[in-house]
C-alpha atoms as a PDB file:
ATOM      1  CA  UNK A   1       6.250 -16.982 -10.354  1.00  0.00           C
ATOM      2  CA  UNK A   2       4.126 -18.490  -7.853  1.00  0.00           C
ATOM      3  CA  UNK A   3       4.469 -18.365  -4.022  1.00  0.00           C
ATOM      4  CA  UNK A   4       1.778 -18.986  -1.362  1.00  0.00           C
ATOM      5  CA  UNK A   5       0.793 -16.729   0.876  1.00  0.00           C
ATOM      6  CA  UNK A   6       1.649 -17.549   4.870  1.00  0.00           C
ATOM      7  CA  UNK A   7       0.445 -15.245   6.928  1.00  0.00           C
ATOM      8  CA  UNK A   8      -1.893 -11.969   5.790  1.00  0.00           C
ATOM      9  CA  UNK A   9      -1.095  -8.414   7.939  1.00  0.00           C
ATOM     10  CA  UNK A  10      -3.447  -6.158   7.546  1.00  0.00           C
ATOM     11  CA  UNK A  11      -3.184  -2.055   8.520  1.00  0.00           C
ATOM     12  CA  UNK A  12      -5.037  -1.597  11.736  1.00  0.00           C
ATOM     13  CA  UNK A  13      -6.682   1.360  10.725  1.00  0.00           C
ATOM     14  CA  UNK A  14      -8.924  -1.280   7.964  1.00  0.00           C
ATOM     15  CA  UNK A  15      -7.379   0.822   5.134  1.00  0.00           C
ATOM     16  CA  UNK A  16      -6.701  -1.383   1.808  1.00  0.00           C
ATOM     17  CA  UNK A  17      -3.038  -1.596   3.071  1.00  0.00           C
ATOM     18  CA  UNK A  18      -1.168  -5.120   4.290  1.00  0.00           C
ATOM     19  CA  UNK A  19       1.714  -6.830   4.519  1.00  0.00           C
ATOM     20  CA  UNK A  20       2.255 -10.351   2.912  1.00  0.00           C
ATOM     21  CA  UNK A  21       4.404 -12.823   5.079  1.00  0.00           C
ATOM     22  CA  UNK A  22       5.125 -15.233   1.773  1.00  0.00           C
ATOM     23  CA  UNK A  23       5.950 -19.297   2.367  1.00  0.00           C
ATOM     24  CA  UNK A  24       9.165 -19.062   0.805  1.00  0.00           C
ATOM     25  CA  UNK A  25      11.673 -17.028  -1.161  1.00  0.00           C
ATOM     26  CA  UNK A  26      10.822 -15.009  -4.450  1.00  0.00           C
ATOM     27  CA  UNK A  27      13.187 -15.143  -7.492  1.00  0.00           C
ATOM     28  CA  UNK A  28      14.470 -11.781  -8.804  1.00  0.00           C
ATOM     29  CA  UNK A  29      14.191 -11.355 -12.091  1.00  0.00           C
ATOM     30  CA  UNK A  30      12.471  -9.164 -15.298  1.00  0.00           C
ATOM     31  CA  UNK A  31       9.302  -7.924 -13.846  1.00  0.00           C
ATOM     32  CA  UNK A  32       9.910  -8.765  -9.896  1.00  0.00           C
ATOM     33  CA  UNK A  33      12.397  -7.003  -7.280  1.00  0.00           C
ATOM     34  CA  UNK A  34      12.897  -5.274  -4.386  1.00  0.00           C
ATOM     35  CA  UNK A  35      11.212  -2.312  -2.964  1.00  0.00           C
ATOM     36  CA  UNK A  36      13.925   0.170  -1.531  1.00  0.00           C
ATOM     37  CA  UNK A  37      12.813   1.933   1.517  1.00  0.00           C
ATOM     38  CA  UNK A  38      14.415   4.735   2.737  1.00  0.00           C
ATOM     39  CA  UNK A  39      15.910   5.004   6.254  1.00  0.00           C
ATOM     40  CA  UNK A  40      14.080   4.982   9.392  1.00  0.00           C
ATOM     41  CA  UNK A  41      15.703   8.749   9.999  1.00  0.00           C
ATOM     42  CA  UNK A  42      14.632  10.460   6.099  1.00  0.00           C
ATOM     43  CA  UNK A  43      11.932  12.834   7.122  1.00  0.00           C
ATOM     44  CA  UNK A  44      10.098  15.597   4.110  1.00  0.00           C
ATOM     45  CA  UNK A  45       9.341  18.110   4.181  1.00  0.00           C
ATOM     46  CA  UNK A  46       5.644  19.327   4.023  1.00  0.00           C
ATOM     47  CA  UNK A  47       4.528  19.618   0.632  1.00  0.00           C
ATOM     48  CA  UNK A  48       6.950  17.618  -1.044  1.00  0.00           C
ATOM     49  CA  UNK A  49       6.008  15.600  -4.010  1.00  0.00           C
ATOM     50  CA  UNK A  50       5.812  12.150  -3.848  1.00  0.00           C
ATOM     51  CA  UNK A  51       4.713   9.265  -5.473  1.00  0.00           C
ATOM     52  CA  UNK A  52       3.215   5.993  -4.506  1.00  0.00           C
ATOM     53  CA  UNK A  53       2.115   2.820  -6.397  1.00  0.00           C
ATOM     54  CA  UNK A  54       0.457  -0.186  -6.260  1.00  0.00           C
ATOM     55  CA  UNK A  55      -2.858  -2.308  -7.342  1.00  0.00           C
ATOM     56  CA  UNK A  56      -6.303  -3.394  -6.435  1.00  0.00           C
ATOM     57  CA  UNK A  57      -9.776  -2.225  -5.965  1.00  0.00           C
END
């Protein structure tokens, strides 16, 4: 699957973080969905274990 890339967001604080505006829609499928994010109210508490992933440098 191949989309182009319309508009690059990057974090403000210059961390390898951003957001990818993409030119049109992606196809769900084997290997590509959606990332669930929880609700703007879901808070943990401190020293809960949690996992993040992702790719890159």
């Amino acid at each position: 699957v191949a989309v182009g890339v319309a508009q690059l967001l990057p974090h403000p604080s210059g961390s390898d973080l951003a957001l990818l505006r993409l030119q049109g829609a992606v196809p769900f499928g084997r290997g590509v969905g959606p990332v669930c994010l929880p609700s703007p109210t879901l808070s943990f508490p401190p020293g809960t274990p949690c996992v993040s992933t992702g790719w890159g440098e």
